[in-house]
Protein backbone atom coordinates (compact mmCIF):
# COMPACT_ATOMS: atom_id res chain seq x y z
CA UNK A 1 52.60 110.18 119.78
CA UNK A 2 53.96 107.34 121.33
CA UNK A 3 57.30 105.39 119.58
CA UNK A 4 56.50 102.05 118.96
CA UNK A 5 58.69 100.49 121.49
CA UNK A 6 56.73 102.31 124.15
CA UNK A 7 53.30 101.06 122.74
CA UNK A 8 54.48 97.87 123.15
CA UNK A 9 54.22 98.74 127.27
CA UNK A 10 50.58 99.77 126.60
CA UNK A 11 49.42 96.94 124.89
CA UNK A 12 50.65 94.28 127.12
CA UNK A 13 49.33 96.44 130.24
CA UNK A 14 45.57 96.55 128.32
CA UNK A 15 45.63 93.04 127.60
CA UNK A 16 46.24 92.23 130.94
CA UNK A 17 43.11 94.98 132.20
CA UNK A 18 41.51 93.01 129.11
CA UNK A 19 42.50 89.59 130.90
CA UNK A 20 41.03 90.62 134.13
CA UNK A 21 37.93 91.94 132.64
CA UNK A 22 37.11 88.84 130.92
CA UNK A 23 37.72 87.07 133.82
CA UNK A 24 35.27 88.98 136.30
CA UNK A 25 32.73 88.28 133.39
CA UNK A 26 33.31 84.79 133.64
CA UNK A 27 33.07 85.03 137.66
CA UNK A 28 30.06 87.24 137.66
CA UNK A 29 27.84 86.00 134.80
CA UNK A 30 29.17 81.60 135.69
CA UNK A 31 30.96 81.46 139.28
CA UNK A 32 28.67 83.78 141.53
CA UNK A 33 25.81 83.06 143.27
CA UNK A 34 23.91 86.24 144.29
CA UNK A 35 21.57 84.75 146.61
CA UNK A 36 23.88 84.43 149.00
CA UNK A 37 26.38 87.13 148.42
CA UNK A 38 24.47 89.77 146.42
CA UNK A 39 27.26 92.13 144.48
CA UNK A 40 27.09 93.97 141.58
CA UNK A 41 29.48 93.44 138.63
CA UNK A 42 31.55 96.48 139.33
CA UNK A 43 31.82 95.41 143.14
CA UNK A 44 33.52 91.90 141.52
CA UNK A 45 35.82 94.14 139.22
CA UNK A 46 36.56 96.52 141.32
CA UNK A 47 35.54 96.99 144.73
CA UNK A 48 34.50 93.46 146.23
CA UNK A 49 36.98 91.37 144.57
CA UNK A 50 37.64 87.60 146.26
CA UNK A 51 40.86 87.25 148.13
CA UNK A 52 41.58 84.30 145.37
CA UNK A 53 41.29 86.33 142.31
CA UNK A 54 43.01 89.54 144.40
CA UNK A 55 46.60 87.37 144.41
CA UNK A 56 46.05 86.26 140.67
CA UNK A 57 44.65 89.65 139.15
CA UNK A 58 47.87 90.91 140.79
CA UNK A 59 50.38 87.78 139.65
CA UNK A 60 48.85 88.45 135.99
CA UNK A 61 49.20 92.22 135.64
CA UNK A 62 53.00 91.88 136.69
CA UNK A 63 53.22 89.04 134.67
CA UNK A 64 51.93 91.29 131.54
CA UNK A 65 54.07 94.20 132.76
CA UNK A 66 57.58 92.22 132.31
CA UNK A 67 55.88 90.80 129.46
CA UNK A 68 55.46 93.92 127.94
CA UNK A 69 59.14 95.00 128.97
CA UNK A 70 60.75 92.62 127.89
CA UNK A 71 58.84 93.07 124.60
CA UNK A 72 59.92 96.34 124.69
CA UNK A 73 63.68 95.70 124.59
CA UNK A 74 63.61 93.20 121.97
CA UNK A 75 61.61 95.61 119.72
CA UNK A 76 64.31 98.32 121.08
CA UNK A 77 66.95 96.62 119.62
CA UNK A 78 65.36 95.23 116.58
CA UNK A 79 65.02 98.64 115.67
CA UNK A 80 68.64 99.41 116.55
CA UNK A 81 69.98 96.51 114.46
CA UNK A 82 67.83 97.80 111.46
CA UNK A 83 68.71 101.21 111.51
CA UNK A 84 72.10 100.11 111.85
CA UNK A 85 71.73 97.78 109.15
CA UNK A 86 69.98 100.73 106.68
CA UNK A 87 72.70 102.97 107.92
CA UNK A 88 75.49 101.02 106.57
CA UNK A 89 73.15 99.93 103.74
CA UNK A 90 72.39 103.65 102.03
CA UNK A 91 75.74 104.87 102.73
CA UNK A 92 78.26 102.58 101.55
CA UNK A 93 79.91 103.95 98.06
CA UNK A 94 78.81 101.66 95.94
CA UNK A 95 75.29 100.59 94.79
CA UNK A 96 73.62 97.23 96.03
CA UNK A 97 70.52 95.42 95.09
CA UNK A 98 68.75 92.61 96.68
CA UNK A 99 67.38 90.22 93.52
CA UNK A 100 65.09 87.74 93.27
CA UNK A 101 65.89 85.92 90.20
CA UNK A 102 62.54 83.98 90.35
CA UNK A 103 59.98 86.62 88.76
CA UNK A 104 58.95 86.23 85.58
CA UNK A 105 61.52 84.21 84.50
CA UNK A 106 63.65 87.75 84.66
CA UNK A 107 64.32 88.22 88.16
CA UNK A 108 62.72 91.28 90.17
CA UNK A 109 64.38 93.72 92.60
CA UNK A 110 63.25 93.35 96.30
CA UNK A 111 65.57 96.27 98.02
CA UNK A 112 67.94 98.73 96.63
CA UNK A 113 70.53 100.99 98.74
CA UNK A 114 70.22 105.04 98.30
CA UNK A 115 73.22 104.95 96.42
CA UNK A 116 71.65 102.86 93.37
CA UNK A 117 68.93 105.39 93.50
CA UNK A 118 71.19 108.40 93.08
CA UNK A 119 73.05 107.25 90.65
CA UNK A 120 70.62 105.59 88.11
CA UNK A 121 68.14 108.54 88.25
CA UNK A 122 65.19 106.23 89.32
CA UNK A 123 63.01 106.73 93.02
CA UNK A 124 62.63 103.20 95.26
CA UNK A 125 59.00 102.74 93.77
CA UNK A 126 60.09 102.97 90.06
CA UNK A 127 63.39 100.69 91.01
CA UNK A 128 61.12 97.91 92.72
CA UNK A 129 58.76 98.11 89.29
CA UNK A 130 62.13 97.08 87.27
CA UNK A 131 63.51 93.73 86.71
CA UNK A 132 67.31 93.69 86.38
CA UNK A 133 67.00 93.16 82.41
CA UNK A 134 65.74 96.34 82.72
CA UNK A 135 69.22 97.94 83.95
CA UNK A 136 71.60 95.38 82.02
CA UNK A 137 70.53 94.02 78.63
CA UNK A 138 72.65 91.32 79.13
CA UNK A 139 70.94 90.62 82.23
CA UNK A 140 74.11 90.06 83.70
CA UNK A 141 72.56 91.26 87.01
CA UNK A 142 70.67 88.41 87.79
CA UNK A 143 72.79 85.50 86.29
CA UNK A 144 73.44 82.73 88.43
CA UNK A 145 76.75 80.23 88.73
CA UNK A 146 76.27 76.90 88.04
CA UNK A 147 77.52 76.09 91.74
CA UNK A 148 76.17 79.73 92.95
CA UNK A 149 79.64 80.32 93.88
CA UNK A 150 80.24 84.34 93.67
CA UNK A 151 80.91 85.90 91.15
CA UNK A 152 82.94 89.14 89.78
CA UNK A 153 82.08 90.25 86.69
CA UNK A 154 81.89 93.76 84.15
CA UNK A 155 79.24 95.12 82.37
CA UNK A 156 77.22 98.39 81.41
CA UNK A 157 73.86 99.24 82.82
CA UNK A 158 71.38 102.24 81.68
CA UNK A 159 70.34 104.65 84.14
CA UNK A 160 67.07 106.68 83.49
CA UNK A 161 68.15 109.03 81.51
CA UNK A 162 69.27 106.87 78.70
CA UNK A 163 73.23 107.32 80.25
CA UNK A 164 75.51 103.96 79.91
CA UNK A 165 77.39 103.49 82.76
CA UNK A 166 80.53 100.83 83.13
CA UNK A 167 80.05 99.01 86.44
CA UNK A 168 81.66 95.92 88.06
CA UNK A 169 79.51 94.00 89.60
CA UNK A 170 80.13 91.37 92.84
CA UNK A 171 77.18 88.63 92.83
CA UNK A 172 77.04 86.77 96.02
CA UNK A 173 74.02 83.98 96.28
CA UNK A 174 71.90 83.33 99.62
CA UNK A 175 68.63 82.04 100.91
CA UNK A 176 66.24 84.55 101.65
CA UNK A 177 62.65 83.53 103.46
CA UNK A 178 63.73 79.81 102.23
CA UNK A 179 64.01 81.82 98.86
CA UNK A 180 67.02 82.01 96.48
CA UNK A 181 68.32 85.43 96.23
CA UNK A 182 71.06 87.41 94.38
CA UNK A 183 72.99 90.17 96.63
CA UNK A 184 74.54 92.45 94.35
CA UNK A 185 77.27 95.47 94.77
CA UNK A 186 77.95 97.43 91.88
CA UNK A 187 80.95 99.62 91.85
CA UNK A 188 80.94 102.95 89.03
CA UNK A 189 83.93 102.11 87.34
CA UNK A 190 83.21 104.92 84.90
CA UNK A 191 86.78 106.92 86.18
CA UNK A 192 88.73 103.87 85.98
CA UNK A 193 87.39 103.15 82.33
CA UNK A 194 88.63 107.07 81.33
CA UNK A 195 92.06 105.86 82.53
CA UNK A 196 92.74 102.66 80.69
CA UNK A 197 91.74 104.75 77.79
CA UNK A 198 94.08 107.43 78.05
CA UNK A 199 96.69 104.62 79.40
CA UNK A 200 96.16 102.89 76.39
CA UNK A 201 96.39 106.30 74.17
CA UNK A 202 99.38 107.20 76.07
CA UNK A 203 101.04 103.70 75.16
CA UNK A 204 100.49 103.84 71.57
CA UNK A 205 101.67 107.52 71.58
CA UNK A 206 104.60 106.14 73.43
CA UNK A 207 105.06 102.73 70.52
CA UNK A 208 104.74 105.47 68.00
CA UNK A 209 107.28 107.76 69.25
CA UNK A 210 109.49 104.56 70.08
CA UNK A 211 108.72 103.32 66.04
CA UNK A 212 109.80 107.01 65.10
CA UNK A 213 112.96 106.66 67.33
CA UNK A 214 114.17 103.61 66.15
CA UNK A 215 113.69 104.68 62.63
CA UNK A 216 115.55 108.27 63.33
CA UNK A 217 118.39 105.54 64.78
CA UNK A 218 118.44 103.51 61.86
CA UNK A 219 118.93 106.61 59.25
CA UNK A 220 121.72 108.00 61.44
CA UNK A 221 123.78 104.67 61.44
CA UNK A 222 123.13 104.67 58.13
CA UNK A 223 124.58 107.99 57.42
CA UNK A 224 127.35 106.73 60.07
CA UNK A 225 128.26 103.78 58.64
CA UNK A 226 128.54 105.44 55.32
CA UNK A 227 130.81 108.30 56.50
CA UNK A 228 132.91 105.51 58.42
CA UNK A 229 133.61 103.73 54.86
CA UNK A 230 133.28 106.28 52.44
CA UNK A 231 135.28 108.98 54.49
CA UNK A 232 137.40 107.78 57.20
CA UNK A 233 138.22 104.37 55.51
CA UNK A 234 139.02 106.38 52.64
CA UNK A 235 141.11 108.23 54.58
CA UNK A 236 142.74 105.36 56.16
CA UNK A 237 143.22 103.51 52.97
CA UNK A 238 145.50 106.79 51.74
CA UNK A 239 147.18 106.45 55.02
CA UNK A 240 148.12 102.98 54.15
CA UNK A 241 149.12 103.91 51.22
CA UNK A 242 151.48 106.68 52.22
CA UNK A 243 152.71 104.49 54.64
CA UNK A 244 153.60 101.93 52.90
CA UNK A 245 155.47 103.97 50.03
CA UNK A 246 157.56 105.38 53.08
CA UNK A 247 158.07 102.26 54.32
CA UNK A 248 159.83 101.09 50.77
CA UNK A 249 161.93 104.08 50.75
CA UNK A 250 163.23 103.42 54.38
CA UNK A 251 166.81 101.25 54.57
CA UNK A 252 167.68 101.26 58.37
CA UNK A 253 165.93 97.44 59.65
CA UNK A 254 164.85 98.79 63.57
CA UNK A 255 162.75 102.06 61.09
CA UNK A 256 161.12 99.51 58.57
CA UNK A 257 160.44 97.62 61.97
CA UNK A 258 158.61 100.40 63.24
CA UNK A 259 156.92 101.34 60.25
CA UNK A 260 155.80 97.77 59.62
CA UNK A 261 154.28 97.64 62.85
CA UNK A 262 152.31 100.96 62.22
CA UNK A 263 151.31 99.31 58.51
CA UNK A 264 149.46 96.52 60.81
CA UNK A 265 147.85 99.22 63.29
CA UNK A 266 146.50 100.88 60.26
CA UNK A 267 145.18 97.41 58.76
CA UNK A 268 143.60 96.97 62.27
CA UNK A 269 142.59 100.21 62.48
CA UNK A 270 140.46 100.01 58.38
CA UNK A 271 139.37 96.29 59.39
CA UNK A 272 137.90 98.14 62.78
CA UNK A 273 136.18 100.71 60.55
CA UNK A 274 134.59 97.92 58.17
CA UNK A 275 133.36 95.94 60.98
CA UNK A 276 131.79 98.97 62.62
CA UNK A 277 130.19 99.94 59.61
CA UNK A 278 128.98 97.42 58.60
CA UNK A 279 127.08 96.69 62.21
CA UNK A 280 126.08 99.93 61.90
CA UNK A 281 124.34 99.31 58.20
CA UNK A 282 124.76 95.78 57.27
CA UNK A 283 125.48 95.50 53.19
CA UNK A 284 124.26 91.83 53.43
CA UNK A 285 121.12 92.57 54.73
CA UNK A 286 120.29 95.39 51.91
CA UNK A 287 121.81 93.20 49.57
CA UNK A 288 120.98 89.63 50.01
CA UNK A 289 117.90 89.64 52.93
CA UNK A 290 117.38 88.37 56.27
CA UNK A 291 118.22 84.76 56.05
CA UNK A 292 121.69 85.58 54.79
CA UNK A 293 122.28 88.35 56.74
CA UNK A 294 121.44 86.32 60.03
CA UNK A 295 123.66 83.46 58.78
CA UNK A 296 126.95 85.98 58.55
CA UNK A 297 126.00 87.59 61.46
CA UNK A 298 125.61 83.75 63.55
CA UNK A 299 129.08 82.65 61.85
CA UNK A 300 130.70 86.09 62.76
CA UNK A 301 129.81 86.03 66.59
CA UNK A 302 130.74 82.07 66.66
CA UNK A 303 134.38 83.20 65.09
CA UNK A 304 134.14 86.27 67.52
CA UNK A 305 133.26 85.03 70.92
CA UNK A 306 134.22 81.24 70.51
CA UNK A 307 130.64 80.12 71.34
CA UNK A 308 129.27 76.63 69.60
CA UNK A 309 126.61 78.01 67.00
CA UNK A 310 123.42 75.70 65.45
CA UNK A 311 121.68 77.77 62.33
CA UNK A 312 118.12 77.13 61.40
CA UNK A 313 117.62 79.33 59.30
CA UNK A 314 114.75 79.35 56.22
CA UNK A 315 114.84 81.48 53.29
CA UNK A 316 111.94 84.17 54.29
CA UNK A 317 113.21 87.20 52.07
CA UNK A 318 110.19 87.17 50.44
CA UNK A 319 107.64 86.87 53.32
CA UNK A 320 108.82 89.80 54.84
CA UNK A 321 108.85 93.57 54.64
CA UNK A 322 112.59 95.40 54.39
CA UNK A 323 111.22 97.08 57.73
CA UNK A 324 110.67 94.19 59.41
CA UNK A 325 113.73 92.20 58.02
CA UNK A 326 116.03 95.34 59.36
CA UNK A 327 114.26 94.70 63.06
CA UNK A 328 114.83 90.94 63.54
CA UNK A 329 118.28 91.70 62.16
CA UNK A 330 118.80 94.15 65.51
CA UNK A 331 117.21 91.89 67.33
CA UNK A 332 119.56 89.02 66.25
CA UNK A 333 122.33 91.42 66.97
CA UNK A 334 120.68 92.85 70.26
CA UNK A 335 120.14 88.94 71.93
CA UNK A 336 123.63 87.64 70.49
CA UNK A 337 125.60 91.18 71.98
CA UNK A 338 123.42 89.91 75.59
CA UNK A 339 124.77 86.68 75.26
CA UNK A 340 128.51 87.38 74.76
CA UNK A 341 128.43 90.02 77.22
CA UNK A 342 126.15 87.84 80.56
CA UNK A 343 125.42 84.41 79.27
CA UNK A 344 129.03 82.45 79.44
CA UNK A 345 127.14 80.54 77.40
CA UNK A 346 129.26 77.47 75.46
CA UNK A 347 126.20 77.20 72.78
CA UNK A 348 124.01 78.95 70.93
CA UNK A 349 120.82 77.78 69.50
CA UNK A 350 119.15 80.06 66.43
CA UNK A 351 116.09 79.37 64.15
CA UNK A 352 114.08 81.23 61.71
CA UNK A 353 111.18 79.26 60.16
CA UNK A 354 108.51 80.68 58.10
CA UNK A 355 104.90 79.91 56.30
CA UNK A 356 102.60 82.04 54.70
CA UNK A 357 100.70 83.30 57.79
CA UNK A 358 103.63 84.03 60.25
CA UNK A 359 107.68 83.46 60.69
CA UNK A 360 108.70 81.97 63.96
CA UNK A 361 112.32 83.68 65.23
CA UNK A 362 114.03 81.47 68.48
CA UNK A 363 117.20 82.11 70.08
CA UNK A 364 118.28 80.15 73.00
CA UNK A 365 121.32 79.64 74.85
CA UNK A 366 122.56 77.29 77.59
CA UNK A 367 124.28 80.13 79.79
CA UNK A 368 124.09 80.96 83.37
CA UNK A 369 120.14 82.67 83.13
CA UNK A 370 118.75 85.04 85.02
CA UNK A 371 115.33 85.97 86.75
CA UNK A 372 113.46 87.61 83.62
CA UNK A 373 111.04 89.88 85.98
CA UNK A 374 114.19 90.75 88.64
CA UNK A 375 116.21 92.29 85.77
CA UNK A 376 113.72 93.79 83.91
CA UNK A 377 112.43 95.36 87.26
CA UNK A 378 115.75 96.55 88.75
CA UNK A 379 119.48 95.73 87.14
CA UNK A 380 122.03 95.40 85.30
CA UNK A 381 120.37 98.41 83.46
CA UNK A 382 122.65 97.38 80.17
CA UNK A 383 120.97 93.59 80.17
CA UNK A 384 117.25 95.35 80.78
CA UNK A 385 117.61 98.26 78.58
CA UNK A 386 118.40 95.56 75.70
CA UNK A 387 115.44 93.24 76.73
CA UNK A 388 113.53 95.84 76.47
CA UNK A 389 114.36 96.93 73.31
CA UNK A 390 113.71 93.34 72.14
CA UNK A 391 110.10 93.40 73.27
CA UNK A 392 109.56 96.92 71.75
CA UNK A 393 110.70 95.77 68.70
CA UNK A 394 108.80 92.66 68.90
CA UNK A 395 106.11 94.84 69.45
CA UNK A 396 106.54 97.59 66.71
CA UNK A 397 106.26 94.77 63.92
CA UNK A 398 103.16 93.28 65.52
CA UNK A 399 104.94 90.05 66.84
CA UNK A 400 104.53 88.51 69.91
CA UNK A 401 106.97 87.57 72.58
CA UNK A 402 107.96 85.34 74.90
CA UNK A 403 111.30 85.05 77.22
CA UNK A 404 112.02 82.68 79.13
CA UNK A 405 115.40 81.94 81.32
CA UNK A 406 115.99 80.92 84.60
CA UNK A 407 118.72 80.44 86.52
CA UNK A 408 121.53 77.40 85.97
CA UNK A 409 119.58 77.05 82.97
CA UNK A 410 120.09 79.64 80.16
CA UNK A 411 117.90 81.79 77.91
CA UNK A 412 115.14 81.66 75.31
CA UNK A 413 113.57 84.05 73.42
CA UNK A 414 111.09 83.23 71.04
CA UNK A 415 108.45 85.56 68.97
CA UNK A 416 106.48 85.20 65.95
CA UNK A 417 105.38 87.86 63.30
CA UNK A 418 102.66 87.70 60.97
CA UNK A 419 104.08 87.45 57.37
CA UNK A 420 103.68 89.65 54.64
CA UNK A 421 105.83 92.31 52.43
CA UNK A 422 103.56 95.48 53.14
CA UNK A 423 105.40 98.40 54.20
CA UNK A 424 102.88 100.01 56.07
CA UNK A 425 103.36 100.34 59.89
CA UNK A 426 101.84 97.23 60.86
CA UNK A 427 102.85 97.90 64.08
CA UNK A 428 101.09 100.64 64.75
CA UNK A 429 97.78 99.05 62.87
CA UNK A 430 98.45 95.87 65.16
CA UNK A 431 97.98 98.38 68.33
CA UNK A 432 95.00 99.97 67.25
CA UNK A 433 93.40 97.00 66.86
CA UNK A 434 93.86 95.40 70.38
């Protein structure tokens, strides 16, 4: 059997035999006059043709000839072009349908790629029957823009045997016949789905074992701080003691020199313990709550590090848990340790303000600044490891955060938690819920 292209050849040369034939018909049966040049109908076809029709019989058969060819070649690549076009069409990797979104007020399918048929289950036939409502119940499919601008949207379509599958889906509008039509690739995003799932499993593993580290750190310097004062600055009070009832005994002015001087290392030495203790486990905070123990903590680092201090600080005791009170606290004492360490900072800003829904917690200084997303990316590691454990613990009580700083123009960090004096893990109830 011939290919099309080549029947193309065929029919142009038997329309031009058809041509010819009509025409001797119209010479034999109109033009001739057999009385004085009797001929048959065959002679004028075939045998006795007039020198006149000869030249044009001729002219006309060549003419249908390269007709024909060049019929041939533009039906040669037309077919090229398509096959390319189907090619490229069935075997990309993701699915594409052609939509009309004119039938029935739902939109029908006009084309579909092999690809959409392998993966939804469904033959070309059955796919053409469907409207995209069909697929998507949110008919997301066949939406259009308002300026039928493209569009890149999510959503889940049903395949034929009942299976939900997450797609993303790239709508791109066009004119089709003079019609308006919806080209659109869908991408399985099934794999990537699976991933932010176990991503997201594997970060809340990660805030829980971060929740249970912090806590493990807070016991310990709690059991620190209390061997620091109960044992060693027991120790070093008896020291002082001894000391200082050698010290009466002694008569020669350079020894009571030296021992006087080893009186005031010891005093250093006890005042050295208390302070580290009591960073390590603050009494205030136990005792008195978060708004006092923030104010002593302010006034200590303004003594401390000679840096301008403005307190703004409301009485929230009761609007939070003892958990959460003990991680603003570190925070306080995580941002001010930053500060005195990077900031050269001449003043430092601090407010705590609270309502029944949420507390608001700000810290801000008007040091040097850095670039928040350079440090946290790269160094110093001692500045980025204590950002970081600002945002986790920010995190851990269900706050949220934000940092800002730039360069020349210092530092803020501001979060807010939602109130309340539960002492369940609102952190990790806060994750589980995003």
């Amino acid at each position: 059997m011939l290919k099309r292209q080549y029947k193309v050849i065929v029919i142009a040369m038997a329309l031009g035999l058809a041509v010819v034939l009509v025409n001797s018909i119209f010479d034999y049966y109109f033009f001739y006059e057999p009385k004085i040049e009797p001929k048959t109908f065959l002679d004028l076809l075939l045998f006795d043709i007039p020198p006149r029709e000869v030249y044009k019989r001729t002219i006309f058969m060549i003419f249908s000839v390269i007709m024909g060819i060049l019929a041939f070649h533009y039906f040669t690549r037309m077919t090229e072009s398509e096959g390319r076009y189907r090619e490229l069409f069935d075997n990309v990797n993701d699915a594409i349908f052609v939509v009309s979104p004119e039938g029935e007020g739902r939109g029908t399918f006009i084309e579909a790629n092999a690809v959409a048929y392998k993966n939804l289950g469904y033959c070309k036939e059955e796919i053409l029957r469907l409207t995209p409502a069909d697929l998507d119940e949110h008919y997301a499919l066949g939406q259009k823009s308002a300026d039928n601008a493209p569009l890149l949207f999510e959503t889940v379509i049903q395949a034929k045997n009942g299976k939900k599958i997450p797609v993303e889906v790239h709508s791109h509008h066009f004119q089709l016949s003079g019609r308006p039509t919806i080209l659109s690739i869908i991408r399985d995003i099934t794999v990537r789905k699976q991933n932010e799932i176990k991503l997201l499993e594997s970060e809340q593993r990660l805030r829980e074992l971060a929740a249970q580290l912090l806590n493990i750190q807070e016991i310990e310097r709690s059991r620190i701080s209390k061997e620091l004062h109960d044992e060693l600055g027991q120790a070093m009070m008896l020291l002082k003691f001894q000391v200082s009832a050698i010290h009466e005994k002694l008569t020669d002015p350079a020894t009571r020199k030296e021992s006087s001087e080893v009186l005031e290392n010891i005093d250093e030495a006890i005042e050295n313990i208390r302070r580290l203790a009591k960073d390590l486990s603050p009494t205030v905070l136990e005792s008195l709550g978060i708004s006092a123990a923030v104010r002593f903590l302010l006034e200590e680092f303004g003594k401390s590090s000679n840096i301008a201090v403005a307190a703004d600080i409301d009485e929230v005791n009761d609007l939070l848990a003892p958990r959460v009170q003990r991680h603003i606290y570190r925070i306080f004492q995580e941002a001010l340790t930053n500060i005195g360490r990077h900031a050269q900072a001449r003043q430092v800003k601090a407010m705590i303000k609270g309502s029944e829904q949420c507390i608001a917690v700000l810290i801000q200084d008007d040091g040097k600044g850095f670039e928040v997303d350079e440090v946290l990316a790269d160094r110093p590691k001692a500045r980025r490891f204590g950002l970081a454990t600002i945002k986790e613990r920010v995190q851990l009580i269900g706050g949220s955060l934000d940092l800002k700083s730039e360069l020349g123009s210092g530092t803020k960090i501001t979060f807010t938690v939602p109130a309340g004096r539960g002492e369940s893990d609102g952190a990790l109830s806060h994750l589980a819920g995003r």
